[in-house]
C-alpha atoms as a PDB file:
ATOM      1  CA  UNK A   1      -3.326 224.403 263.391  1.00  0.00           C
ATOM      2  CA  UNK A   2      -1.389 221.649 264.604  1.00  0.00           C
ATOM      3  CA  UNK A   3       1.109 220.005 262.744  1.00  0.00           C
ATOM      4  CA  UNK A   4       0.600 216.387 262.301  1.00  0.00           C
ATOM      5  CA  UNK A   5       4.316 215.615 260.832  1.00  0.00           C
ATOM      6  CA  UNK A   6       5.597 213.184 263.739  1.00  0.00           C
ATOM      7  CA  UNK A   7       9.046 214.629 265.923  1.00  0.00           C
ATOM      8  CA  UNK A   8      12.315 213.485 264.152  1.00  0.00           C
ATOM      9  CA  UNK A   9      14.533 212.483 267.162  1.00  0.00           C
ATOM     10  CA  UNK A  10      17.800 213.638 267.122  1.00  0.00           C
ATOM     11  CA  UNK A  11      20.631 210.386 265.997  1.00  0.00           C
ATOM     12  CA  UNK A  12      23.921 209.985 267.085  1.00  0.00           C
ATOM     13  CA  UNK A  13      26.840 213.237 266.903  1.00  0.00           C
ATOM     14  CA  UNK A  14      28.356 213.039 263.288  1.00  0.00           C
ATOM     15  CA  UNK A  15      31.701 212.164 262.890  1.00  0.00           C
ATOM     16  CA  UNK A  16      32.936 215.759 262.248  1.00  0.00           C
ATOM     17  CA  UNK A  17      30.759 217.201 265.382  1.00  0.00           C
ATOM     18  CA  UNK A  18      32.481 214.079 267.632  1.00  0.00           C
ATOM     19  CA  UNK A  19      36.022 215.005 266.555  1.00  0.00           C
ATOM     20  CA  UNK A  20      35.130 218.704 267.408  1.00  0.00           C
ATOM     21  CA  UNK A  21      34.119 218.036 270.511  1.00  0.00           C
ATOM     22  CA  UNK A  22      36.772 215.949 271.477  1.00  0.00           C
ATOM     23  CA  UNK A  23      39.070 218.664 270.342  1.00  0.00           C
ATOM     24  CA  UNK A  24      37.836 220.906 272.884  1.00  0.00           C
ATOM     25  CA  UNK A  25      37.454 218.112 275.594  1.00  0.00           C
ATOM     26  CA  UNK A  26      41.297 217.489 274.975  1.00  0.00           C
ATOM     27  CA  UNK A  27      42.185 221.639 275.831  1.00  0.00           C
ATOM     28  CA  UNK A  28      43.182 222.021 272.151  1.00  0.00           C
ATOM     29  CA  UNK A  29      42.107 225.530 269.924  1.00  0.00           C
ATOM     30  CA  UNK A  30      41.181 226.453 266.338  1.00  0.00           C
ATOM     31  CA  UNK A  31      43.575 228.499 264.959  1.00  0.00           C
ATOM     32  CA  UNK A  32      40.237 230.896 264.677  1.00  0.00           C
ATOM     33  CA  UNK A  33      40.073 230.640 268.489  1.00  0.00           C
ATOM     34  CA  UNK A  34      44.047 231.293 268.750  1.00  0.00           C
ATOM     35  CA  UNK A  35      43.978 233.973 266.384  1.00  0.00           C
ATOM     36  CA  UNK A  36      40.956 236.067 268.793  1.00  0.00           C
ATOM     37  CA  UNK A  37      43.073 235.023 271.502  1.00  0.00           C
ATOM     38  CA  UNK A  38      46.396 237.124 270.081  1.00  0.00           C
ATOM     39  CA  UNK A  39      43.877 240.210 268.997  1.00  0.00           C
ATOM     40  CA  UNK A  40      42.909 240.328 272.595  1.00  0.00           C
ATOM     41  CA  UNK A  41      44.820 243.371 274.318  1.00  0.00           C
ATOM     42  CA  UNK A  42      45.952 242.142 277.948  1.00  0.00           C
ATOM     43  CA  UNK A  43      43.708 242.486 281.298  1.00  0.00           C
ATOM     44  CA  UNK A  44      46.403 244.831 282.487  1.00  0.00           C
ATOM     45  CA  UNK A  45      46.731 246.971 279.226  1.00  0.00           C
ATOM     46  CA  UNK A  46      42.461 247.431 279.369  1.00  0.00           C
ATOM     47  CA  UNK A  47      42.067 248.394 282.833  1.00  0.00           C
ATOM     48  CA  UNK A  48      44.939 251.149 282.135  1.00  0.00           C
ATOM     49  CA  UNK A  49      43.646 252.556 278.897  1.00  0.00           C
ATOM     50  CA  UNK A  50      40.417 252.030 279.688  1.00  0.00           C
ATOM     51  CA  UNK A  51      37.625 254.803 278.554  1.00  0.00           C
ATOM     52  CA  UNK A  52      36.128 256.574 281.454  1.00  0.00           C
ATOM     53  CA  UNK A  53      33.168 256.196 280.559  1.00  0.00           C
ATOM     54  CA  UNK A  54      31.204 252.684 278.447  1.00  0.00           C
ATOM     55  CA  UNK A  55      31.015 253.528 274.968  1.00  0.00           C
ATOM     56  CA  UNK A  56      26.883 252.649 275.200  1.00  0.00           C
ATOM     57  CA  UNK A  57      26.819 255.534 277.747  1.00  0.00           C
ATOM     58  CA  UNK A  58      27.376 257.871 274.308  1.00  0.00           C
ATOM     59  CA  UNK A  59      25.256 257.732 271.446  1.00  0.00           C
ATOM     60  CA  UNK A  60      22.572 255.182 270.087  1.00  0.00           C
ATOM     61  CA  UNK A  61      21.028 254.796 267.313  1.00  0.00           C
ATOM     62  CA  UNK A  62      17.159 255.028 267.790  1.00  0.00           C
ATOM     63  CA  UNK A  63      14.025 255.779 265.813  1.00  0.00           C
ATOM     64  CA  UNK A  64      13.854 256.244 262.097  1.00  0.00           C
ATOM     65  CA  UNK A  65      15.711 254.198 259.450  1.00  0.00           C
ATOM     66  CA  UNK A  66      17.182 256.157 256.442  1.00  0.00           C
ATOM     67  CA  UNK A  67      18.296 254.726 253.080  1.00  0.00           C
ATOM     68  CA  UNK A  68      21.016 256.244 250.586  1.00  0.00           C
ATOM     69  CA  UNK A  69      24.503 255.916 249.633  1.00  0.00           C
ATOM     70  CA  UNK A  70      27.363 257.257 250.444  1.00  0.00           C
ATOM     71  CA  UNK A  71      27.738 260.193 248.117  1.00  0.00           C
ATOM     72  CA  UNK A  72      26.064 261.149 244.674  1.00  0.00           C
ATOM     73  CA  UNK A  73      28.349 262.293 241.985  1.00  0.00           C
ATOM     74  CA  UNK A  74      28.735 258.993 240.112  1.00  0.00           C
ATOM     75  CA  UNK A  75      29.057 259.354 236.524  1.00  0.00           C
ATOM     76  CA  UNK A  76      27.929 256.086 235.763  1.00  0.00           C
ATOM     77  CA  UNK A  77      24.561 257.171 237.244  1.00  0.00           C
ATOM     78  CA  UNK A  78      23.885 259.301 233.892  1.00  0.00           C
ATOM     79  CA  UNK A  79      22.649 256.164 232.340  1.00  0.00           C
ATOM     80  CA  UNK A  80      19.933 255.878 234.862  1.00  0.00           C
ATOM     81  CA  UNK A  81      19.002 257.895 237.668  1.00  0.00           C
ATOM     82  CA  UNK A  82      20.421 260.973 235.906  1.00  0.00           C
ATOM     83  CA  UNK A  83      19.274 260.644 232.503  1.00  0.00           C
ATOM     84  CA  UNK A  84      18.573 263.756 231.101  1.00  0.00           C
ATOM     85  CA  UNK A  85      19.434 265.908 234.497  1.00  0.00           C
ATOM     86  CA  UNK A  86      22.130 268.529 234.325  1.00  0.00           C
ATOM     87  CA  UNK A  87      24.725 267.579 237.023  1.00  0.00           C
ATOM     88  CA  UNK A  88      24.113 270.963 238.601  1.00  0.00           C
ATOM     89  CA  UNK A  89      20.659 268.905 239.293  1.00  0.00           C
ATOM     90  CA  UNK A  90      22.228 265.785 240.522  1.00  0.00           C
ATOM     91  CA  UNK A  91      21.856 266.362 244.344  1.00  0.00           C
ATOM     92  CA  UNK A  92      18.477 266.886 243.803  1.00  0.00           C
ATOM     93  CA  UNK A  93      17.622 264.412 241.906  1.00  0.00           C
ATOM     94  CA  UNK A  94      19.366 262.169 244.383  1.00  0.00           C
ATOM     95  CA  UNK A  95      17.091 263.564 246.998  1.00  0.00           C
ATOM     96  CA  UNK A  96      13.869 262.444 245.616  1.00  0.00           C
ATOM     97  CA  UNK A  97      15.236 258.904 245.147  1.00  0.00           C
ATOM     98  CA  UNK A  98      16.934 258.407 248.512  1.00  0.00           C
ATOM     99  CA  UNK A  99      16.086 259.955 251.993  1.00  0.00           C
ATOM    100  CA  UNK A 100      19.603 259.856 253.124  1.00  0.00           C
ATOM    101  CA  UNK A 101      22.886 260.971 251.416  1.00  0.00           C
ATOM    102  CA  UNK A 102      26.279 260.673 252.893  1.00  0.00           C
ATOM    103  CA  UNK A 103      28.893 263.136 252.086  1.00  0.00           C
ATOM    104  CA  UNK A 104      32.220 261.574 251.852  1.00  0.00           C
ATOM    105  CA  UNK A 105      34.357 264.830 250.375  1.00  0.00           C
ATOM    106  CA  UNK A 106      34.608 265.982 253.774  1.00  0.00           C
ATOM    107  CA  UNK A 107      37.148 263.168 254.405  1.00  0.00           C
ATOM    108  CA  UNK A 108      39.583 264.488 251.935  1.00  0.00           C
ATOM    109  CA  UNK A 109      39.197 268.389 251.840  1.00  0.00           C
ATOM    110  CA  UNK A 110      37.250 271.175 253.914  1.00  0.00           C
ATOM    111  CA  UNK A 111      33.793 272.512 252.611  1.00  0.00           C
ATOM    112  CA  UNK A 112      33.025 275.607 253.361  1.00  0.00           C
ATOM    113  CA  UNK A 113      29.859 276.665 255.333  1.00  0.00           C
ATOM    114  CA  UNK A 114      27.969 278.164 252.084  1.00  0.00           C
ATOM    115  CA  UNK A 115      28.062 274.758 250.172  1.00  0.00           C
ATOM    116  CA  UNK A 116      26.711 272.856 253.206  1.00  0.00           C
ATOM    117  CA  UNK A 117      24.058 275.340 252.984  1.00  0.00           C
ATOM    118  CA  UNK A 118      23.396 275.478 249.152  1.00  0.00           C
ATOM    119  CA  UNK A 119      23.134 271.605 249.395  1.00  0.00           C
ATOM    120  CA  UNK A 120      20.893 271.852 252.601  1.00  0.00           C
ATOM    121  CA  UNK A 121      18.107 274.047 250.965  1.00  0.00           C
ATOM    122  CA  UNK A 122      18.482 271.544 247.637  1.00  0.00           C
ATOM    123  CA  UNK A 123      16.747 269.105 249.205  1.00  0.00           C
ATOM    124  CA  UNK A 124      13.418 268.203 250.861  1.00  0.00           C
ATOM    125  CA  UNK A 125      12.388 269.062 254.453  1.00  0.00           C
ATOM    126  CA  UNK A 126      12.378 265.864 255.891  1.00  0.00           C
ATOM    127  CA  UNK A 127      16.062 264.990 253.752  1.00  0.00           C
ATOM    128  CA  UNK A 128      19.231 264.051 255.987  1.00  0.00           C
ATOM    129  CA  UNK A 129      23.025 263.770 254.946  1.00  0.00           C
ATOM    130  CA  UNK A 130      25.615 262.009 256.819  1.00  0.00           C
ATOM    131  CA  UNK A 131      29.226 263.316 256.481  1.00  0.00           C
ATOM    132  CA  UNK A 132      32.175 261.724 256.921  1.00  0.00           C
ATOM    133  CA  UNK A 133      34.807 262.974 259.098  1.00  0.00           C
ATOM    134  CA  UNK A 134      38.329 264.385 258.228  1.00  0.00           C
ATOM    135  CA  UNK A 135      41.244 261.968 257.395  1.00  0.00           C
ATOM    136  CA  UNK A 136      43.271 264.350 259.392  1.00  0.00           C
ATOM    137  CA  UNK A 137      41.512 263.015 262.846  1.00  0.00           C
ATOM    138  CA  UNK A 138      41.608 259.287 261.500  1.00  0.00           C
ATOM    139  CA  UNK A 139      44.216 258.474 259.884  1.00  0.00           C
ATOM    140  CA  UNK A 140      46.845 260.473 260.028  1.00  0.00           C
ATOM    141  CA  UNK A 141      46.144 262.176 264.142  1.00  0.00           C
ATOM    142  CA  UNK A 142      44.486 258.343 264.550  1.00  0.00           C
ATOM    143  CA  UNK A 143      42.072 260.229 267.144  1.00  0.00           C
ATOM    144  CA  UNK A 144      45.071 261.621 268.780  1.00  0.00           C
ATOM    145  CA  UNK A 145      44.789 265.352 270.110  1.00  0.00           C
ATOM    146  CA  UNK A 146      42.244 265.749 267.906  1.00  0.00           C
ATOM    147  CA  UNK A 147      39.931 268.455 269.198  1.00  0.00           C
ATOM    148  CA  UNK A 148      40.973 271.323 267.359  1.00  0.00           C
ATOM    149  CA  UNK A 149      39.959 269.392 264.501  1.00  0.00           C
ATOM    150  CA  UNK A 150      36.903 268.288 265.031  1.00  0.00           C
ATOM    151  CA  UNK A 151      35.550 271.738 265.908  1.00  0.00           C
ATOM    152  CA  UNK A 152      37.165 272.789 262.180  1.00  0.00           C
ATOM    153  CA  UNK A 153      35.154 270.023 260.749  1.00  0.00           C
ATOM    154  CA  UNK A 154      31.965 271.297 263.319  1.00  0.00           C
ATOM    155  CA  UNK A 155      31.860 274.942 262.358  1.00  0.00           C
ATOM    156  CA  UNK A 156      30.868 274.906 258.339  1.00  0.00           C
ATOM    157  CA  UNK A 157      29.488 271.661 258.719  1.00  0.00           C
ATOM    158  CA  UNK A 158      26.226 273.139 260.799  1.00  0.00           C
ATOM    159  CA  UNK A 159      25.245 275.085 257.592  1.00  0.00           C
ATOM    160  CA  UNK A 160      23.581 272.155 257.200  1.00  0.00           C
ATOM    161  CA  UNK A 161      21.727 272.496 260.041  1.00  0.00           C
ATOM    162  CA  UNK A 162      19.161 269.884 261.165  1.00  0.00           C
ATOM    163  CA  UNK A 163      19.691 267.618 257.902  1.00  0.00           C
ATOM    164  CA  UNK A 164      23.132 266.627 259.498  1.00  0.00           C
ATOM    165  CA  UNK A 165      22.175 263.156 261.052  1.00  0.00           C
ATOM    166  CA  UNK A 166      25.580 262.005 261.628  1.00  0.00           C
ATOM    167  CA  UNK A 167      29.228 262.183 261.114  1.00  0.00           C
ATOM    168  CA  UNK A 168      31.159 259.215 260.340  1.00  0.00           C
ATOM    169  CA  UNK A 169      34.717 258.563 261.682  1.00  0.00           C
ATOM    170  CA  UNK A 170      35.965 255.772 259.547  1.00  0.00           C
ATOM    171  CA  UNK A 171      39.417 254.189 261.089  1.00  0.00           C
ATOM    172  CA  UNK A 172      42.396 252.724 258.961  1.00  0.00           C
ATOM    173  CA  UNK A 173      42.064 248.818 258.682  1.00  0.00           C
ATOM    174  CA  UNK A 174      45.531 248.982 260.315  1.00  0.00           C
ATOM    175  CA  UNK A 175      45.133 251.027 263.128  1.00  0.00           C
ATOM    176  CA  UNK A 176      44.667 248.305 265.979  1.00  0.00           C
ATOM    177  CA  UNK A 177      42.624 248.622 269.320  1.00  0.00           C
ATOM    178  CA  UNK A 178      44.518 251.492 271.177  1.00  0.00           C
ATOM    179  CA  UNK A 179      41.732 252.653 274.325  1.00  0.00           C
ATOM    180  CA  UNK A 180      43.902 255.693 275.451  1.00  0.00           C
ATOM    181  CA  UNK A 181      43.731 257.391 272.026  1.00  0.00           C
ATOM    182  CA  UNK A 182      39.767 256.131 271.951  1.00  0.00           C
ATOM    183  CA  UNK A 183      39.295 257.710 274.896  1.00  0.00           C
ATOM    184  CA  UNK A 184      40.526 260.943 273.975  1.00  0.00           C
ATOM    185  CA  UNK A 185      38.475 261.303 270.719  1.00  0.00           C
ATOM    186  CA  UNK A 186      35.620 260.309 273.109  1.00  0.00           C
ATOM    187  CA  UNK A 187      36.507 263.700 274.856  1.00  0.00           C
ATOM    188  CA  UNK A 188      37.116 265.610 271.654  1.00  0.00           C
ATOM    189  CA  UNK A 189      33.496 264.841 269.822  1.00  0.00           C
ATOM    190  CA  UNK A 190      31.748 266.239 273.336  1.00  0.00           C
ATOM    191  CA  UNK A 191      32.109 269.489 271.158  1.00  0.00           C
ATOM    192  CA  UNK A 192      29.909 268.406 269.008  1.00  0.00           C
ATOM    193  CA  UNK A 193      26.922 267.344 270.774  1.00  0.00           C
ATOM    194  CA  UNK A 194      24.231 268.140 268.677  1.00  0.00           C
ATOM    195  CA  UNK A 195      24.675 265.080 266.192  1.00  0.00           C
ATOM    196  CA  UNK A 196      25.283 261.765 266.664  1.00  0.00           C
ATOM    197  CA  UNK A 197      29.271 260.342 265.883  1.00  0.00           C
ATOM    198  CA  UNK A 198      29.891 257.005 264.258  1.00  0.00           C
ATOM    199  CA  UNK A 199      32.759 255.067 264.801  1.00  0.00           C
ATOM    200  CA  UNK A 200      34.013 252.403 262.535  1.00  0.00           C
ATOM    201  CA  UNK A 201      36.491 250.355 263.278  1.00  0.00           C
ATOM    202  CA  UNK A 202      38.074 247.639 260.786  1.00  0.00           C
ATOM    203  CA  UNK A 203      40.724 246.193 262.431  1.00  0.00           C
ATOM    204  CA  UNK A 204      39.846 242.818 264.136  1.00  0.00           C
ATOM    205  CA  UNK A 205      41.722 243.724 267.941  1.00  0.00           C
ATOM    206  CA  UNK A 206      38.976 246.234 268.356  1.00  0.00           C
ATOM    207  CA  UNK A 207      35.984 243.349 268.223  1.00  0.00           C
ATOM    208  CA  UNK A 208      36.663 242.334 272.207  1.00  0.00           C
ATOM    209  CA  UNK A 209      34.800 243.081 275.066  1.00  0.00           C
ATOM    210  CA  UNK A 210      37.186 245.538 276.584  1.00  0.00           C
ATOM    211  CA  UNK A 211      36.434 248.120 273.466  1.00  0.00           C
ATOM    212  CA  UNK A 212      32.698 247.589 274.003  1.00  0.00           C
END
């Protein structure tokens, strides 16, 4: 059906757009455009610290979309989804609502294999959990020589087996854009190939094309 409404044509540029543009005709910045500008690491210091290899040449996401949280021992939850269910319960419980669960003690303390396990077979077939990596390799190593502990995070963490989706490396909102150290994580996580590594970065220097 065509609509019979007649084509508003398009008036003069508003005050606010003209000053704008004249602005930019004139050479001059925002101080949002400055303030990209200062975040942006130097042509020289991105070809040397480059990775060796495009980030998009590692892992994408593809495929199925899962929906949880990110963990599931909330005590306020009694009221609600846990009503009546013994904590001992509350993973499972959890499991029927959501089809995704991350697990976000990892980042503080090492689990051992058997838990990963226990909380593997709790849940349905078709379940995955997300886990989030070590403090150790992100904020206090800030992905520096950090192989060794990745592969300590690895080893009990495949008790989950195929429910592990991903792992979740969650940087400092302090720790700027540094491509050398990047790099070298990049390296690190090839030891753990069988599941898919998210980076999150929170500090604005790392939003440029060079980190891409």
């Amino acid at each position: 059906m065509v609509d019979p409404s007649p084509v508003r044509e398009r008036g003069p540029p508003q005050p606010a757009k003209r000053l704008v543009e004249s602005r930019r005709a004139a050479g001059e910045q925002s101080e949002l455009e400055r303030s990209h500008e200062r975040a942006k690491p130097s042509a020289g210091a991105a070809r040397r610290h480059a990775p060796a290899r495009p980030l998009h040449q590692h892992h994408r996401m593809r495929g199925r979309a899962f929906i949880g949280t990110s963990g599931w021992v909330y005590p306020t939850w009694r009221k609600h989804l846990y009503a009546g269910v013994p904590m001992r319960a509350w993973l499972r419980r959890a499991s029927e609502t959501f089809d995704a669960l991350e697990i976000n003690g990892s980042f503080y303390t090492q689990i051992a294999s058997a838990t990963y396990a226990r909380w593997a077979a709790e849940t349905p077939p078709e379940f995955r959990f997300t886990l989030k990596g070590h403090r150790f390799v992100t904020h206090y190593r800030r992905l520096g020589d950090c192989t060794d502990s990745v592969i300590r995070l690895r080893d009990p963490a495949r008790g989950l087996g195929r429910k592990l989706l991903a792992v979740l490396w969650q940087l400092p909102s302090r720790f700027a854009c540094d491509l050398a150290r990047l790099d070298g994580f990049l390296t690190a996580i090839e030891h753990w190939p069988e599941v898919r590594h998210v980076l999150e970065p929170r500090h604005r220097s790392w939003f440029v094309p060079a980190c891409r």
